[in-house]
PDB file of N, CA and C in Angstrom:
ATOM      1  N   UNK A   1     102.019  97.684  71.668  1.00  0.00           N
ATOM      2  CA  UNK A   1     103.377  98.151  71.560  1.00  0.00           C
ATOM      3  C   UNK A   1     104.222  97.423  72.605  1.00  0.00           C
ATOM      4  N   UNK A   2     105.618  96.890  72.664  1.00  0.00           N
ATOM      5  CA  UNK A   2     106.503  96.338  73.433  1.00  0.00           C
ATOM      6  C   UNK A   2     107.445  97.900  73.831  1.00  0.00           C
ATOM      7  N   UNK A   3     107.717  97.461  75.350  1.00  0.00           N
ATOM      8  CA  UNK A   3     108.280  98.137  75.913  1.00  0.00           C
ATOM      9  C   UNK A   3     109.068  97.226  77.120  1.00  0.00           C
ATOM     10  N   UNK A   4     109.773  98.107  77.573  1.00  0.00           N
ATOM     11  CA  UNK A   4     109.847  97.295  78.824  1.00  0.00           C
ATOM     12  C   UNK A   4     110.514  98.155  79.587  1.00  0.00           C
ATOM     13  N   UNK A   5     110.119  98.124  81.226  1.00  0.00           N
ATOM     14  CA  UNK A   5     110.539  98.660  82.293  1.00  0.00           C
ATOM     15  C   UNK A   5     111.367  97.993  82.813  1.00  0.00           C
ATOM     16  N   UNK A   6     112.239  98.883  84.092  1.00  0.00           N
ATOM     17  CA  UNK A   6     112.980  97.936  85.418  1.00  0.00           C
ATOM     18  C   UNK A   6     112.829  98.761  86.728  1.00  0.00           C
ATOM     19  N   UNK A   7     112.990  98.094  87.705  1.00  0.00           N
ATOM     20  CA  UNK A   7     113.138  98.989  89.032  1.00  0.00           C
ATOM     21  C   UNK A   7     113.689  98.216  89.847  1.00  0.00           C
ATOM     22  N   UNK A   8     114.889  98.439  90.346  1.00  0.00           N
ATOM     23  CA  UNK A   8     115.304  97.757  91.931  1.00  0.00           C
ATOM     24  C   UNK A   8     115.341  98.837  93.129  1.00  0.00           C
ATOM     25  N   UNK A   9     114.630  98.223  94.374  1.00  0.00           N
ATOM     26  CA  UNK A   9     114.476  98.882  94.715  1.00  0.00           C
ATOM     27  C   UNK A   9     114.628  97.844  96.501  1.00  0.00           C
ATOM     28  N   UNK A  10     115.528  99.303  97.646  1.00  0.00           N
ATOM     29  CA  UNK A  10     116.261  98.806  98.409  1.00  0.00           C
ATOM     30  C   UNK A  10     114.886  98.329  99.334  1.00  0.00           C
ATOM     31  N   UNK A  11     115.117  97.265 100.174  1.00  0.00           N
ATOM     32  CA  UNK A  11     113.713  96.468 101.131  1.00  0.00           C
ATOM     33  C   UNK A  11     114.030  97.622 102.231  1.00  0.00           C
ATOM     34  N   UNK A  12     114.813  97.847 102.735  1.00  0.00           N
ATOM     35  CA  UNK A  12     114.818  98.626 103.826  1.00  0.00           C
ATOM     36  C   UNK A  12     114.609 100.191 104.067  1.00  0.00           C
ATOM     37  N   UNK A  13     114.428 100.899 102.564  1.00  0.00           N
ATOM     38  CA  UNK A  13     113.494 102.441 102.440  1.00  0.00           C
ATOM     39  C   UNK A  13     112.038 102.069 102.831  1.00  0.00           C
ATOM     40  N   UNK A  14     111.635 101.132 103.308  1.00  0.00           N
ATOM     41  CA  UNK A  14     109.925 101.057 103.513  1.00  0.00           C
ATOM     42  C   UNK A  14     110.067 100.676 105.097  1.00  0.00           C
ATOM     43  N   UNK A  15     111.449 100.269 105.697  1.00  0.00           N
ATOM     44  CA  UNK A  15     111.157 100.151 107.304  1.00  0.00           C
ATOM     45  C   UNK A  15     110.262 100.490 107.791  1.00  0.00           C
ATOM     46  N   UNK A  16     110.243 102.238 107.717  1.00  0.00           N
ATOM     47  CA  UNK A  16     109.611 103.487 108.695  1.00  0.00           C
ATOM     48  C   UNK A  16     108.196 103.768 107.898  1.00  0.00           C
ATOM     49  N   UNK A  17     108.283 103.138 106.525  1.00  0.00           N
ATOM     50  CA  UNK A  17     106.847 103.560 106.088  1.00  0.00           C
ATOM     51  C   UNK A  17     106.038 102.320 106.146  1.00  0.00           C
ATOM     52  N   UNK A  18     106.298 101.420 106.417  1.00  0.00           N
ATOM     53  CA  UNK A  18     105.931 100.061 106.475  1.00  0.00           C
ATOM     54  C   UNK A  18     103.794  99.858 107.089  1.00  0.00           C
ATOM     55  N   UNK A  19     104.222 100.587 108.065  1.00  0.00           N
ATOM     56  CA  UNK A  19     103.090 100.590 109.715  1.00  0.00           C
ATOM     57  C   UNK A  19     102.253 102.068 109.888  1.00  0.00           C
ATOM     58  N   UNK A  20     103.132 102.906 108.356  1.00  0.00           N
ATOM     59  CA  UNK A  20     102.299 104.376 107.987  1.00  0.00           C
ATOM     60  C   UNK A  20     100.997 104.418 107.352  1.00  0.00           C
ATOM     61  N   UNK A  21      99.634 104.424 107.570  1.00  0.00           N
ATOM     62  CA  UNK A  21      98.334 104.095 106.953  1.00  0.00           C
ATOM     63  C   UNK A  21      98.254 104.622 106.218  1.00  0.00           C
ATOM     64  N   UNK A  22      98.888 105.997 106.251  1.00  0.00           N
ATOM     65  CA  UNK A  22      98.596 107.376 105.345  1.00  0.00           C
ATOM     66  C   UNK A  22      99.671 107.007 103.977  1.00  0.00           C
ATOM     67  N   UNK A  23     100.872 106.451 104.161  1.00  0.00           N
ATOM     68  CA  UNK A  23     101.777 105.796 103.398  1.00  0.00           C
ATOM     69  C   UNK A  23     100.962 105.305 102.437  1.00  0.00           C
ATOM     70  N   UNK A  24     100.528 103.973 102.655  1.00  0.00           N
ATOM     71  CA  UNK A  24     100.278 102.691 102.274  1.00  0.00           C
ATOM     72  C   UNK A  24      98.972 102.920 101.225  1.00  0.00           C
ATOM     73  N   UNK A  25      98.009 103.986 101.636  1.00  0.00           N
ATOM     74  CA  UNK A  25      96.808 104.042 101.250  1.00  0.00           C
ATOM     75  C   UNK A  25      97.478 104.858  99.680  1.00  0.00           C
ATOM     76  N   UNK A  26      98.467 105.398 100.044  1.00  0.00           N
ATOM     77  CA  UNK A  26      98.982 106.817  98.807  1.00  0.00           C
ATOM     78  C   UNK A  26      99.224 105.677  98.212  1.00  0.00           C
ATOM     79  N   UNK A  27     100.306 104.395  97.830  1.00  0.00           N
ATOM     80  CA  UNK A  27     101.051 104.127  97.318  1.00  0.00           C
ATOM     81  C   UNK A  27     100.335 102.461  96.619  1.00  0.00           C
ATOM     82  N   UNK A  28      99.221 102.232  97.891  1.00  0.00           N
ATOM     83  CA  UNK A  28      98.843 100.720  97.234  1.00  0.00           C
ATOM     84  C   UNK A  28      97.735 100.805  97.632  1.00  0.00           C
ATOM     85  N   UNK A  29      96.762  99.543  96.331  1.00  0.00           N
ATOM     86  CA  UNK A  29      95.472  99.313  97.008  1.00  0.00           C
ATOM     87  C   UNK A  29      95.272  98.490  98.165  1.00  0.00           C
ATOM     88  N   UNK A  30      93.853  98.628  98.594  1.00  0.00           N
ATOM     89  CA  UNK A  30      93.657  98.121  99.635  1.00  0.00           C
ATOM     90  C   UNK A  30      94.019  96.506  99.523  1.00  0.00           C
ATOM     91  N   UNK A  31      93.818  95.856  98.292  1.00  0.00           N
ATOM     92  CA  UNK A  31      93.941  94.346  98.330  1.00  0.00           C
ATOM     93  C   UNK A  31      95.718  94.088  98.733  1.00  0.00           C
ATOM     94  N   UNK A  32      96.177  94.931  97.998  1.00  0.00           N
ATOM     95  CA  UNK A  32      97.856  95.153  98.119  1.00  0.00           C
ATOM     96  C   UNK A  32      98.064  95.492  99.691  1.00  0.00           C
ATOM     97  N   UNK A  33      97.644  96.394 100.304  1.00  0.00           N
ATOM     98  CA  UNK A  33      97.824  96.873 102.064  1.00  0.00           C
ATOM     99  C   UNK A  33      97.288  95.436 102.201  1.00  0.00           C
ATOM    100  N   UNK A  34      96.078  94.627 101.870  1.00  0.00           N
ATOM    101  CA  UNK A  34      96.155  92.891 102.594  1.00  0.00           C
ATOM    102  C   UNK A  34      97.255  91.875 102.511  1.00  0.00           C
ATOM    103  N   UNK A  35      97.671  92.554 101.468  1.00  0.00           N
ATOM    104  CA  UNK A  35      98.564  91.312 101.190  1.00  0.00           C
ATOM    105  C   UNK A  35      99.699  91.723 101.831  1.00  0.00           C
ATOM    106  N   UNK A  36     100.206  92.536 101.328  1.00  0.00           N
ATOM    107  CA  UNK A  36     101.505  93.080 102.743  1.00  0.00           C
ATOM    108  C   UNK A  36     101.400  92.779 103.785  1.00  0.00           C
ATOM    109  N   UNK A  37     100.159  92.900 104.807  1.00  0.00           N
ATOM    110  CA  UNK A  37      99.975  92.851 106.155  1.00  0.00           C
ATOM    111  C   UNK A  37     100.192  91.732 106.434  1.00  0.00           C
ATOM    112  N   UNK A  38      99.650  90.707 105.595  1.00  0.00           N
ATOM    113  CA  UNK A  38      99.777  88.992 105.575  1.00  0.00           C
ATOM    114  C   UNK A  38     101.142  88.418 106.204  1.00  0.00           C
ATOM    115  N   UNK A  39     102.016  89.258 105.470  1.00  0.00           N
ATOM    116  CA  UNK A  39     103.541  88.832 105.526  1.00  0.00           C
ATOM    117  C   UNK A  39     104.230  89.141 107.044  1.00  0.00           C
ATOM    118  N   UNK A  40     104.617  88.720 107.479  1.00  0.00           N
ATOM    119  CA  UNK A  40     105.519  89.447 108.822  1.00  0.00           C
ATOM    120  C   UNK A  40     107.274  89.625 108.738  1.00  0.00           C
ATOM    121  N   UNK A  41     107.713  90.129 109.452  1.00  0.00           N
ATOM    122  CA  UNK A  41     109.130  90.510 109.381  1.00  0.00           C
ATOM    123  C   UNK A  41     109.502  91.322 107.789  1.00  0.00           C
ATOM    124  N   UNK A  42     110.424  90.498 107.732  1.00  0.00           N
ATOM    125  CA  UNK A  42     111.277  91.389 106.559  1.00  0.00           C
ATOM    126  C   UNK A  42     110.485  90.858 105.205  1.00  0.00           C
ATOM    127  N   UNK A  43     109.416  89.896 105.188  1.00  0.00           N
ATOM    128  CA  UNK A  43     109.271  89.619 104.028  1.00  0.00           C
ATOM    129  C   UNK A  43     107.774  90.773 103.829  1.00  0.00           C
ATOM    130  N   UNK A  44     107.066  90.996 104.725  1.00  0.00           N
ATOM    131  CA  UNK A  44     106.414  92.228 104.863  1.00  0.00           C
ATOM    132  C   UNK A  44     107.232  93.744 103.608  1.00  0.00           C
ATOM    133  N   UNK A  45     108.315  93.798 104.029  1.00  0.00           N
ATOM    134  CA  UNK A  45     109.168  94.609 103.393  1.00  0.00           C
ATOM    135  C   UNK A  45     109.692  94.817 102.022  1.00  0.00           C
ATOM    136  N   UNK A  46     109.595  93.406 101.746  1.00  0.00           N
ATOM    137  CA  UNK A  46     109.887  92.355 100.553  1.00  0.00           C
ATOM    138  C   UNK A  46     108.937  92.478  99.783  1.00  0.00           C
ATOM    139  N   UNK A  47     107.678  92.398  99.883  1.00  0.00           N
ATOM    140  CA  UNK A  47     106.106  92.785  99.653  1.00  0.00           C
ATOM    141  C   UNK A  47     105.874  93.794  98.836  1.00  0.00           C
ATOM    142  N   UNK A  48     106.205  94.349 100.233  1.00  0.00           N
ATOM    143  CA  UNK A  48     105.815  96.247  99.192  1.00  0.00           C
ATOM    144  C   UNK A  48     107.375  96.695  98.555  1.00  0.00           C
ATOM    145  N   UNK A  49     108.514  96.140  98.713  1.00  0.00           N
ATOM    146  CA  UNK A  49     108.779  96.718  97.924  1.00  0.00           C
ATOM    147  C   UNK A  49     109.071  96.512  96.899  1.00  0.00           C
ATOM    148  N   UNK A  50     108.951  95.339  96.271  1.00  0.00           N
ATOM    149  CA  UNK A  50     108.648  94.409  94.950  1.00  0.00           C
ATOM    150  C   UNK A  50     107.131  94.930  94.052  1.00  0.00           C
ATOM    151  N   UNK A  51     105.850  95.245  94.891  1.00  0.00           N
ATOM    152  CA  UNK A  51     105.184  96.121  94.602  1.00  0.00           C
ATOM    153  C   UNK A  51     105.242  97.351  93.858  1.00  0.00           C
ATOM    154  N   UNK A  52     106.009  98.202  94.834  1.00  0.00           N
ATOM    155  CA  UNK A  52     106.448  99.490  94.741  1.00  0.00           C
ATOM    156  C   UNK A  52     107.290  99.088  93.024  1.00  0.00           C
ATOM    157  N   UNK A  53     108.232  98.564  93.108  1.00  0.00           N
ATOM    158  CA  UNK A  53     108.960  98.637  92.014  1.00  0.00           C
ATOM    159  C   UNK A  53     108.193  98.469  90.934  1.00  0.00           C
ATOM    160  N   UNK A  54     107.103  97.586  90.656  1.00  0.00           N
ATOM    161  CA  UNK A  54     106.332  96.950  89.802  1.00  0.00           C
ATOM    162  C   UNK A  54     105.771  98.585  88.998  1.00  0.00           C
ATOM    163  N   UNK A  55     105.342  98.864  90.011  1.00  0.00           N
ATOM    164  CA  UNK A  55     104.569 100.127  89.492  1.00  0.00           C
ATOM    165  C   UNK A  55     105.348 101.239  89.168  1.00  0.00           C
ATOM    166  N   UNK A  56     106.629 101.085  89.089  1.00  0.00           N
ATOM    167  CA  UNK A  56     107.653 102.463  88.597  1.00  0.00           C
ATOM    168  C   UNK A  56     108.000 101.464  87.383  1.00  0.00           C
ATOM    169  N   UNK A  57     108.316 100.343  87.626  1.00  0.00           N
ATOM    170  CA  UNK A  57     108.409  99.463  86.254  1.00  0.00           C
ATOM    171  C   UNK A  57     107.316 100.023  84.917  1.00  0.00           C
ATOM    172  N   UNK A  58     106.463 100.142  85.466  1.00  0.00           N
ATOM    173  CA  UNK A  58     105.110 100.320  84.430  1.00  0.00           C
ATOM    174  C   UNK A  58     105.407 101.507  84.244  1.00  0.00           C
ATOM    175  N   UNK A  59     105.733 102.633  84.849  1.00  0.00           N
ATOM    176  CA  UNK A  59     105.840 104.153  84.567  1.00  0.00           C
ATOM    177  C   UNK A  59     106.682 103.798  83.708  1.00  0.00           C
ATOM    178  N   UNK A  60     108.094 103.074  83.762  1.00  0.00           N
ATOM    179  CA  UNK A  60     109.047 103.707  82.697  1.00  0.00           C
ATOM    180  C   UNK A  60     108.680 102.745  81.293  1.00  0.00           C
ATOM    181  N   UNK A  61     107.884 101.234  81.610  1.00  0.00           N
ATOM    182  CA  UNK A  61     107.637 101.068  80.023  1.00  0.00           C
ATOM    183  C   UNK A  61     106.793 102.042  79.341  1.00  0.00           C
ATOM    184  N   UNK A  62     105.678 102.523  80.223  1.00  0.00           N
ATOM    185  CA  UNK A  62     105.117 103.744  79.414  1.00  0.00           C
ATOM    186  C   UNK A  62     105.526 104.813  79.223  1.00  0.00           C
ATOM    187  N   UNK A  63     106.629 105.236  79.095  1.00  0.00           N
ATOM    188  CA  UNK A  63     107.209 106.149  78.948  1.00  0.00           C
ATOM    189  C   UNK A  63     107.350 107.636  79.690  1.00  0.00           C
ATOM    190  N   UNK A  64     106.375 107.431  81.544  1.00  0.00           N
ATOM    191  CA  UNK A  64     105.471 108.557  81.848  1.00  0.00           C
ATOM    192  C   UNK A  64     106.426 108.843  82.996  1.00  0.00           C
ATOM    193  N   UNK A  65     107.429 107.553  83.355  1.00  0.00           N
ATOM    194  CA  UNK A  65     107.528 107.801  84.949  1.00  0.00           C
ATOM    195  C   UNK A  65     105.880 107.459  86.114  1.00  0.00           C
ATOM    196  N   UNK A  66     106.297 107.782  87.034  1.00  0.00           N
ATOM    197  CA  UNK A  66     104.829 107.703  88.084  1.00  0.00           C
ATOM    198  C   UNK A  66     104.465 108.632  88.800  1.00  0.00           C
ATOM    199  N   UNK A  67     104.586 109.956  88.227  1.00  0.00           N
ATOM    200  CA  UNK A  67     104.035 111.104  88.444  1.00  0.00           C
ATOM    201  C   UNK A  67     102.741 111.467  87.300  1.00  0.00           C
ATOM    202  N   UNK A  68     102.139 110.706  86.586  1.00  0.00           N
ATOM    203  CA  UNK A  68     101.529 111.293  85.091  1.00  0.00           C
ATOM    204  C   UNK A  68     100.184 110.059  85.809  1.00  0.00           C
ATOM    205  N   UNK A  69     100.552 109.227  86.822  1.00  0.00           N
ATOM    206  CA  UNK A  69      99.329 108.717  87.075  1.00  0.00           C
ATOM    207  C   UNK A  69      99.037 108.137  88.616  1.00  0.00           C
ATOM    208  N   UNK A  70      98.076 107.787  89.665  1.00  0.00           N
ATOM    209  CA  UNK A  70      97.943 107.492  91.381  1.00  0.00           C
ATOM    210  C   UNK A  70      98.640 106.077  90.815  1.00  0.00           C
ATOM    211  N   UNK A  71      99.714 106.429  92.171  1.00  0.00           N
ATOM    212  CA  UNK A  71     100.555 104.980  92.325  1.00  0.00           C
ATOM    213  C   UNK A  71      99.269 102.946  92.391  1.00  0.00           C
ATOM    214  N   UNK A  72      98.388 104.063  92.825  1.00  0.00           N
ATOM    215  CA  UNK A  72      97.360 102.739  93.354  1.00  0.00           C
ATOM    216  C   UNK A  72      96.123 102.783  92.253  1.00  0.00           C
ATOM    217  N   UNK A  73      96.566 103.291  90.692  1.00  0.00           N
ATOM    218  CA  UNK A  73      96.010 102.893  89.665  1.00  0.00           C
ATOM    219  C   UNK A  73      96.522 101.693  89.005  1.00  0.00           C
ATOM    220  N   UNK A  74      97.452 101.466  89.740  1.00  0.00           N
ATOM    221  CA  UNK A  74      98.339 100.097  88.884  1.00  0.00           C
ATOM    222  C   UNK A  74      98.757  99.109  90.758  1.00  0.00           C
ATOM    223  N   UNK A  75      97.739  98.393  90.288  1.00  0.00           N
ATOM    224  CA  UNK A  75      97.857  97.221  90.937  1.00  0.00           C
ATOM    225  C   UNK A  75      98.293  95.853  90.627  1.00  0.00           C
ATOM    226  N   UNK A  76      99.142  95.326  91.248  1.00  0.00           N
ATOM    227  CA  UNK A  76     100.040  93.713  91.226  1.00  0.00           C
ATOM    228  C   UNK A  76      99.010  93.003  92.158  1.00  0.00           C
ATOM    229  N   UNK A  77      98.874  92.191  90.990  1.00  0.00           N
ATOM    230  CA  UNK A  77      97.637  90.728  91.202  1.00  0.00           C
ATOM    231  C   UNK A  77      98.314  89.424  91.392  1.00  0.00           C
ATOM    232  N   UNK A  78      98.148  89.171  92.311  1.00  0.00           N
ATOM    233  CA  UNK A  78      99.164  87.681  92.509  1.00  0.00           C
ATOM    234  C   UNK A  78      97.998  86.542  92.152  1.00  0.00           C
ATOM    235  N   UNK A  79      98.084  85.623  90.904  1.00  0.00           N
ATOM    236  CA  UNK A  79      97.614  84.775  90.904  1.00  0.00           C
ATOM    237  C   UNK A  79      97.604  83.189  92.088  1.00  0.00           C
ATOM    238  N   UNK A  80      96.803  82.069  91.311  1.00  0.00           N
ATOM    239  CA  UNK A  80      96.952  81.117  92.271  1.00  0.00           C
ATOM    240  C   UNK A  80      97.969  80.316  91.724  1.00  0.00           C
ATOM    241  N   UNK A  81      98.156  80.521  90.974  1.00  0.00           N
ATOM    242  CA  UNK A  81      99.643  80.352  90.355  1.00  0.00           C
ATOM    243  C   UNK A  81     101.114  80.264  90.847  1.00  0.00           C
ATOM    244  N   UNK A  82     100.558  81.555  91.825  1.00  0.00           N
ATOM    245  CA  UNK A  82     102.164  82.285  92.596  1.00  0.00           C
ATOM    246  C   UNK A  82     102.377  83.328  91.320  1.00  0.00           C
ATOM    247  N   UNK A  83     101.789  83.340  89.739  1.00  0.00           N
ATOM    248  CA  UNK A  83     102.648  84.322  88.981  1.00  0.00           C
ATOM    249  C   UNK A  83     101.618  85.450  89.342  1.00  0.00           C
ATOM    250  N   UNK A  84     102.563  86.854  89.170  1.00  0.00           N
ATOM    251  CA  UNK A  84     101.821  88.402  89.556  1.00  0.00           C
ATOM    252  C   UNK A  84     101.505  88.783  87.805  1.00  0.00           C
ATOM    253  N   UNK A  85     100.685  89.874  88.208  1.00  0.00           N
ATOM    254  CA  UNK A  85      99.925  90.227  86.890  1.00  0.00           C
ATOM    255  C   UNK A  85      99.994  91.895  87.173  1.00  0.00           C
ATOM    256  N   UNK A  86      99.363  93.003  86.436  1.00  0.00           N
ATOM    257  CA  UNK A  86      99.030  94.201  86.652  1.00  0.00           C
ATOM    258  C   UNK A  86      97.826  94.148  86.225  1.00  0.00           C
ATOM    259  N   UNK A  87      96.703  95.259  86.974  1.00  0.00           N
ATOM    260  CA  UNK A  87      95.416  95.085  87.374  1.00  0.00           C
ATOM    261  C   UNK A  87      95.857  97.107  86.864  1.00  0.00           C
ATOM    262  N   UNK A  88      95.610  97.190  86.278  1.00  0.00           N
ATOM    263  CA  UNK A  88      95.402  98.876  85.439  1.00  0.00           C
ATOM    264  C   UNK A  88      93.967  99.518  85.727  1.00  0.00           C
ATOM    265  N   UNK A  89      93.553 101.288  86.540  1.00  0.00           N
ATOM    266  CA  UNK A  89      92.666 101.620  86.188  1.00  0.00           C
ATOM    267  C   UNK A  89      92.881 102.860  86.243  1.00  0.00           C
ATOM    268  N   UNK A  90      91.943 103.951  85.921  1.00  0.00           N
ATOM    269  CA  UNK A  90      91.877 105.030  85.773  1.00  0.00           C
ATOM    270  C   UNK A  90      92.820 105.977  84.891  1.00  0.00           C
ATOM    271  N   UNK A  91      93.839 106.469  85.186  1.00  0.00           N
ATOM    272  CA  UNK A  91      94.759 107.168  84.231  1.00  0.00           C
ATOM    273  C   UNK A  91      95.520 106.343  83.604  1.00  0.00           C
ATOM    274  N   UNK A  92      96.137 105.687  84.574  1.00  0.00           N
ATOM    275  CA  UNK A  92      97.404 104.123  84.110  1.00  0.00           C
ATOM    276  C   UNK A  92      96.545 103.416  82.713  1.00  0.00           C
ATOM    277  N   UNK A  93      95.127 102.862  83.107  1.00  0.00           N
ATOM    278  CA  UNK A  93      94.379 102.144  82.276  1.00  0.00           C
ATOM    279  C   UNK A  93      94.976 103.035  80.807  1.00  0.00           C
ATOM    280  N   UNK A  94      94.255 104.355  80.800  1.00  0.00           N
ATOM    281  CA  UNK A  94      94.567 105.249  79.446  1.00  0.00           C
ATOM    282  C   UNK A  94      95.582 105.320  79.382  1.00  0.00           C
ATOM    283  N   UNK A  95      96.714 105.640  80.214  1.00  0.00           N
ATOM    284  CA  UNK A  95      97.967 105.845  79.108  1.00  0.00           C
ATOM    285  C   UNK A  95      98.648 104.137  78.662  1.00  0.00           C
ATOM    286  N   UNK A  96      98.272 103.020  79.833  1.00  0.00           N
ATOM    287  CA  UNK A  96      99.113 102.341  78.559  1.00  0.00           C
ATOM    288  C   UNK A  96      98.106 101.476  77.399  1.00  0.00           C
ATOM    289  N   UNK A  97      96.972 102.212  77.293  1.00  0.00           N
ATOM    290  CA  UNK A  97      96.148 101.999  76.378  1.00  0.00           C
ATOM    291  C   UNK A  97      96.806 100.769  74.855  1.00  0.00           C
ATOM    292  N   UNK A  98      97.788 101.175  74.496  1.00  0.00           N
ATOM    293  CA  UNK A  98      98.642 101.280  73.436  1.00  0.00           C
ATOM    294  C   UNK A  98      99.259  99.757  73.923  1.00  0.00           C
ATOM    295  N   UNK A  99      99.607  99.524  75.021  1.00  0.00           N
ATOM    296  CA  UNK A  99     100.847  98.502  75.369  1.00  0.00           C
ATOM    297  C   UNK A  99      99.942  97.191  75.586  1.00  0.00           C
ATOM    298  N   UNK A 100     101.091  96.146  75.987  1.00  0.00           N
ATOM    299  CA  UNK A 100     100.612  94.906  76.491  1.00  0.00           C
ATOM    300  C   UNK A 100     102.054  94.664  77.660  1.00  0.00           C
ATOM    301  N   UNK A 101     100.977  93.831  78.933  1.00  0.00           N
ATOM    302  CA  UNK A 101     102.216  93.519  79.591  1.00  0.00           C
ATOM    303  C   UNK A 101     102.028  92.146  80.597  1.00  0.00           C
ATOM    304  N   UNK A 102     103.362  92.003  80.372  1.00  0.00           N
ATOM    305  CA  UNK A 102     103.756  90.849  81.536  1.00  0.00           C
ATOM    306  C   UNK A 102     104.595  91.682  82.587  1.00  0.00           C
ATOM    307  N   UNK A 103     104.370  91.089  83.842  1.00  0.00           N
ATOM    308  CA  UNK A 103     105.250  91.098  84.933  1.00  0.00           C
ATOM    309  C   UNK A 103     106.047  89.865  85.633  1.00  0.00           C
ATOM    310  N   UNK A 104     107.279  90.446  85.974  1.00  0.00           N
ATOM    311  CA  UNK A 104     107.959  89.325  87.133  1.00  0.00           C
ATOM    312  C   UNK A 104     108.671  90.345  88.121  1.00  0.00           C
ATOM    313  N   UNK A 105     107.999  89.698  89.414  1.00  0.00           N
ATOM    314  CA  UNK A 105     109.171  90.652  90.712  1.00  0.00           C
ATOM    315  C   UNK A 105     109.761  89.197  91.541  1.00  0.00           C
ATOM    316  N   UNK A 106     110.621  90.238  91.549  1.00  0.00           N
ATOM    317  CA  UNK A 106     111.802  89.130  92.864  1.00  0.00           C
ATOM    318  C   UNK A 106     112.439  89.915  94.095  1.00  0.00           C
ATOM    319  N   UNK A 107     112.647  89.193  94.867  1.00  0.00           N
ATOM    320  CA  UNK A 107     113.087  89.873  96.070  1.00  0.00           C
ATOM    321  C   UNK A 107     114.198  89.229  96.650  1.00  0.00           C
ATOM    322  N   UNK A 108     115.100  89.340  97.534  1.00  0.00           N
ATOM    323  CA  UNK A 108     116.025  88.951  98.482  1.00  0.00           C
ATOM    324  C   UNK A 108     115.928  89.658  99.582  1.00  0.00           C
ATOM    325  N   UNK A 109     116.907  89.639 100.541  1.00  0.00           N
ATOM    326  CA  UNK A 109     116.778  90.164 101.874  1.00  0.00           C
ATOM    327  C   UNK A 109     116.969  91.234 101.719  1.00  0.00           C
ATOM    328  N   UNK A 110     117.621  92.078 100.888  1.00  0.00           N
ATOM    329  CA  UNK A 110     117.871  93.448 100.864  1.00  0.00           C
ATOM    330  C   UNK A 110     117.134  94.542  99.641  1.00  0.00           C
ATOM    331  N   UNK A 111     116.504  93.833  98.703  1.00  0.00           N
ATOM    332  CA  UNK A 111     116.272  94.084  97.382  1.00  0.00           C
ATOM    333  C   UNK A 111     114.933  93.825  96.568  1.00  0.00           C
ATOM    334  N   UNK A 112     114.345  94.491  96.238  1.00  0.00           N
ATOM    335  CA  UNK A 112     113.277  93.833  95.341  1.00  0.00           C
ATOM    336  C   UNK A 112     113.839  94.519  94.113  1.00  0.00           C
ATOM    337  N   UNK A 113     113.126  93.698  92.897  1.00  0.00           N
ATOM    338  CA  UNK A 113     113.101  94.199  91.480  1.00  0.00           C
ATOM    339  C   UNK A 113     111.593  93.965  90.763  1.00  0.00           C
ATOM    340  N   UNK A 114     111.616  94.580  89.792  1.00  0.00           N
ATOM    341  CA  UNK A 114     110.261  94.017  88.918  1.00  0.00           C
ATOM    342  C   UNK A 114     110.820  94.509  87.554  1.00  0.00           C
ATOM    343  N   UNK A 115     110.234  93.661  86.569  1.00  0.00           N
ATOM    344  CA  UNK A 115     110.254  94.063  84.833  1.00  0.00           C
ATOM    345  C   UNK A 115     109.009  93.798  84.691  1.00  0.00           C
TER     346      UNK A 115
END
């Protein structure tokens, strides 16, 4: 089934949660907490919150929002490519059973998005 999501989402709501373990573990997998950490300054910020969006992106093509499944069932796979992918398991896997998807996130200094 075709669908499609969006999310923009501001870089600077993750300041204070950025360096939160208890945060990070709720919201991303561990490969995702590596890859964030990788980054320093604001692009650290840029990271997760291009992330973050990715995965509310996926809630609204499936029609569920991201309360119907763990934020860190839907993981963003950065190829060697540079292009990102979604890595689906557990509830996410079943509900978008039905779908197929591509991703793209972008960021600026103030902003991430994902479709």
């Amino acid at each position: 089934m075709h669908s499609v999501g969006i999310d923009l989402v501001e870089t600077k709501r993750f300041t204070a949660k950025i360096n939160d373990e208890e945060f990070l573990k709720k919201v991303f997998t561990k490969s995702e907490i590596a890859f964030i950490n990788s980054k320093k300054g604001n692009a650290k910020l840029q990271s997760a919150a291009a992330r973050f969006a990715a995965k509310e992106a996926f809630g609204k093509a499936i029609k569920v929002g991201i309360f119907k499944f763990e934020l860190t069932d839907v993981e963003v796979i950065k190829e060697e490519s540079g292009a990102v992918s979604l890595k689906l398991y557990n509830k996410a896997k079943e509900l978008a059973k039905d779908y197929q998807f591509s991703l793209s996130i972008t960021h600026t200094e103030n902003y991430a998005a994902a479709v």
